[in-house]
N, C-alpha and C. Protein backbone atom coordinates (compact mmCIF):
# COMPACT_ATOMS: atom_id res chain seq x y z
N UNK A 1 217.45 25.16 146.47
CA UNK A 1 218.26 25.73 145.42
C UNK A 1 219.42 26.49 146.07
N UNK A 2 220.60 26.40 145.42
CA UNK A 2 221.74 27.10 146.03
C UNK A 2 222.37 28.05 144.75
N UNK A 3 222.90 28.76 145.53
CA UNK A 3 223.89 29.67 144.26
C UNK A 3 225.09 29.57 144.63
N UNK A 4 226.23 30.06 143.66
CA UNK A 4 227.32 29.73 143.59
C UNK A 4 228.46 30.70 142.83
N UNK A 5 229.18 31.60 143.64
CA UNK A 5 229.42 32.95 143.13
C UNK A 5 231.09 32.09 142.83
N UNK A 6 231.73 32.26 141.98
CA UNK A 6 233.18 31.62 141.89
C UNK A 6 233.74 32.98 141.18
N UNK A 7 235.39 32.51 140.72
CA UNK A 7 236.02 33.52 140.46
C UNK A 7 237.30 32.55 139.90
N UNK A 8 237.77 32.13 138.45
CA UNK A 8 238.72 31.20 138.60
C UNK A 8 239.99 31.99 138.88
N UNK A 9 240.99 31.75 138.63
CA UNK A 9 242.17 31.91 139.08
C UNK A 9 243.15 31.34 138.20
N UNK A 10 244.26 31.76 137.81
CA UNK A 10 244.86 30.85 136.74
C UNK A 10 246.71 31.17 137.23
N UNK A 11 247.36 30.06 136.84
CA UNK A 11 248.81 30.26 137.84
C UNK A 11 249.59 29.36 136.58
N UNK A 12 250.55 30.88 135.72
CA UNK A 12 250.94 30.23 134.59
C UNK A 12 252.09 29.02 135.14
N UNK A 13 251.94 27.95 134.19
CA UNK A 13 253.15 26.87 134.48
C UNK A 13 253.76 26.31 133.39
N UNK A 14 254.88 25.67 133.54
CA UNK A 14 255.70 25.22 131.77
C UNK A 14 254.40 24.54 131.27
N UNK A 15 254.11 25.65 130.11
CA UNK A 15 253.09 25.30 129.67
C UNK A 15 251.62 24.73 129.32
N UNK A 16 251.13 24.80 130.57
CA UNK A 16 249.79 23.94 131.00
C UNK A 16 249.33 24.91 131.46
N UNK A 17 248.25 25.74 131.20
CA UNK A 17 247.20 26.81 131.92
C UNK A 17 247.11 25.80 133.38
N UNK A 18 247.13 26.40 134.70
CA UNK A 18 246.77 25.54 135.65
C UNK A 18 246.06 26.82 136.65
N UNK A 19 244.79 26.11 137.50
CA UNK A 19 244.65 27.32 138.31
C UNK A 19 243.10 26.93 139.33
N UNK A 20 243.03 27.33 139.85
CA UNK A 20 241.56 27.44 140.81
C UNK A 20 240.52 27.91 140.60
N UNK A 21 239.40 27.05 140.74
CA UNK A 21 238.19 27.50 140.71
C UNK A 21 237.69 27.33 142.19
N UNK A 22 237.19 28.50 142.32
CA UNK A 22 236.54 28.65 143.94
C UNK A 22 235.94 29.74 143.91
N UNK A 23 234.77 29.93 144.74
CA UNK A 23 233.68 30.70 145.56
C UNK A 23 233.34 30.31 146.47
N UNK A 24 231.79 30.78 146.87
CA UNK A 24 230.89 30.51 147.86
C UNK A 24 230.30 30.10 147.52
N UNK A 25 229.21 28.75 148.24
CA UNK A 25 227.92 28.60 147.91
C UNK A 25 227.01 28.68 149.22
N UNK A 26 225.88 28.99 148.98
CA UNK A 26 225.11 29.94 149.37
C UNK A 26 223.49 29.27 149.74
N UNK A 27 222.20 29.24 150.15
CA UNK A 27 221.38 29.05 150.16
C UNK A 27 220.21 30.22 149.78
N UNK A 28 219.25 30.14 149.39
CA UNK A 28 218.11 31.23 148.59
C UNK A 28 218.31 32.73 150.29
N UNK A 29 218.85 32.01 151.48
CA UNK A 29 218.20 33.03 152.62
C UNK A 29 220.19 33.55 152.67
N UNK A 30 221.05 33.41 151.89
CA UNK A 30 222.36 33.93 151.83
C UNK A 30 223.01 33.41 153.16
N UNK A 31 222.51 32.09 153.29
CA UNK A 31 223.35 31.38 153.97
C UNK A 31 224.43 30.65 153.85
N UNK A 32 225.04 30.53 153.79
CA UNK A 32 226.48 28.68 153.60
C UNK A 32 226.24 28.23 153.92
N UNK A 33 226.53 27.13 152.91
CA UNK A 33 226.04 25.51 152.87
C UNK A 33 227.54 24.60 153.10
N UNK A 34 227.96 24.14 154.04
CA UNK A 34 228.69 23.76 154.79
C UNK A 34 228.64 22.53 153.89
N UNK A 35 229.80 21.36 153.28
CA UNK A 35 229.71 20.50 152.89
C UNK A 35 229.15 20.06 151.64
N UNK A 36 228.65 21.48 150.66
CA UNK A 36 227.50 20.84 149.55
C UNK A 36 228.96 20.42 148.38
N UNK A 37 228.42 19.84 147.77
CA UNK A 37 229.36 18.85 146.55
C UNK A 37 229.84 20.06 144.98
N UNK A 38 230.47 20.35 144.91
CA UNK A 38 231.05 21.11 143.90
C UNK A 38 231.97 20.64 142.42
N UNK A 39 231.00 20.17 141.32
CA UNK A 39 231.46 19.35 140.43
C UNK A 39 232.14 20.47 139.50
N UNK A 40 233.27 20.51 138.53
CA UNK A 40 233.68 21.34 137.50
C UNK A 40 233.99 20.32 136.59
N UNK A 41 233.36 19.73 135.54
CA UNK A 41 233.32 19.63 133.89
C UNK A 41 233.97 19.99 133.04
N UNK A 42 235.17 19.95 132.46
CA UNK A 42 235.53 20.13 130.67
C UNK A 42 234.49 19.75 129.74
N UNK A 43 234.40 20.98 128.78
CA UNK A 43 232.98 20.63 128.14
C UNK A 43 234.15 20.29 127.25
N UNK A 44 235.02 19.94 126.86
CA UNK A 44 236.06 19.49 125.90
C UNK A 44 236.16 17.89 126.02
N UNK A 45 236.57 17.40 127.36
CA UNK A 45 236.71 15.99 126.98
C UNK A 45 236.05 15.65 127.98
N UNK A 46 234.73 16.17 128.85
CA UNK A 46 234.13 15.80 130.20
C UNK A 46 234.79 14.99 131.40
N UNK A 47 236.04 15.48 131.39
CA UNK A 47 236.81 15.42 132.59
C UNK A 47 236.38 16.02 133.97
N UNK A 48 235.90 15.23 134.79
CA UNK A 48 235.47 15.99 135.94
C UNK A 48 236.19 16.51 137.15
N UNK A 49 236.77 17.43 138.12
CA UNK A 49 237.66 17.25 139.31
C UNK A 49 236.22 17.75 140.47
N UNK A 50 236.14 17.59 141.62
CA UNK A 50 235.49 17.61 142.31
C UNK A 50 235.87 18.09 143.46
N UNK A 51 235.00 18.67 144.56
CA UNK A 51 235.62 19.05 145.59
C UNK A 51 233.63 19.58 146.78
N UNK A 52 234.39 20.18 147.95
CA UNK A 52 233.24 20.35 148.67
C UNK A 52 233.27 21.38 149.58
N UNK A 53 232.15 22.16 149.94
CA UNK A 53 232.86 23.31 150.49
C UNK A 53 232.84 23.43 151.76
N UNK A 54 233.80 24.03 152.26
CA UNK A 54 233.80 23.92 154.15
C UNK A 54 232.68 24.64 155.23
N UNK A 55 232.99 24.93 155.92
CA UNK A 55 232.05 25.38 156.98
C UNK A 55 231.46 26.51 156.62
N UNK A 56 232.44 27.35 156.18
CA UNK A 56 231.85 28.66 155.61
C UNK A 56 231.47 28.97 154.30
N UNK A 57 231.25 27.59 153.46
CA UNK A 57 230.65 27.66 152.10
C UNK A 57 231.21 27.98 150.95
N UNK A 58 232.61 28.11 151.65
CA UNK A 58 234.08 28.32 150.48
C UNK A 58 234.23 26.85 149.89
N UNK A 59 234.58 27.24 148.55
CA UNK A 59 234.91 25.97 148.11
C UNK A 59 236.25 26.33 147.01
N UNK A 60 237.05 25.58 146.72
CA UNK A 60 238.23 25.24 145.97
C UNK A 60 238.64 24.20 145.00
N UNK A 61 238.55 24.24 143.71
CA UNK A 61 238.80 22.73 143.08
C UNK A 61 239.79 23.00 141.56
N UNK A 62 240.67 22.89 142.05
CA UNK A 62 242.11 22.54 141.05
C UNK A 62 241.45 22.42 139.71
N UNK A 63 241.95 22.79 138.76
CA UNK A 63 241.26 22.86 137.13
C UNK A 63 243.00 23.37 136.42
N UNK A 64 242.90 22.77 135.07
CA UNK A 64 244.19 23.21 133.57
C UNK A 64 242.63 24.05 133.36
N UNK A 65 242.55 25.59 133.13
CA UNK A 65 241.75 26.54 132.50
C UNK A 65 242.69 27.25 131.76
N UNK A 66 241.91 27.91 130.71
CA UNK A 66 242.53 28.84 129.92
C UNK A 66 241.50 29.97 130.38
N UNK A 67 242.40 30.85 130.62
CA UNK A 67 241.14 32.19 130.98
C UNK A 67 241.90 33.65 130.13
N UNK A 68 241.04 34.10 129.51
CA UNK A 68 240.94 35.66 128.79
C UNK A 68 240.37 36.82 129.11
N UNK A 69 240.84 37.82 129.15
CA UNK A 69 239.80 38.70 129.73
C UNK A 69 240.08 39.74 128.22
N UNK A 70 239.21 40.06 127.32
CA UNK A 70 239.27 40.84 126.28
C UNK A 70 239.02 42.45 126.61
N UNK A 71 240.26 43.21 126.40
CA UNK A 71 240.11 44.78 126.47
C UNK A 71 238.68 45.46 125.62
């Protein structure tokens, strides 16, 4: 089992929410997992982009998000 701490990121553009999804992933002993597969889903039209994370368990994968943070 792995965990997976992310944080998206959003980078306004003519009109298209565009932005990053990335964290760490991790193993149960808080290790990095060098290479594990990192899928992100639209639960809107199940569009998938994909990506994998490097040596140090960082990972990065391009996403159109809309993100809110409510006061």
């Amino acid at each position: 089992m792995c965990s997976a701490l992310g944080c998206p990121s959003v980078a306004a553009a003519q009109g298209t929410p565009t932005g990053t999804i990335s964290g760490y992933i991790v193993n149960p002993h808080g290790l990095a997992v060098p290479g594990a597969r990192v899928v992100v889903e639209s639960v809107d039209t199940g569009a998938t982009r994909s990506g994998s994370a490097n040596q140090q368990g960082v990972y990065s994968v391009p996403a159109q998000l809309h993100l809110s943070i409510p006061a």
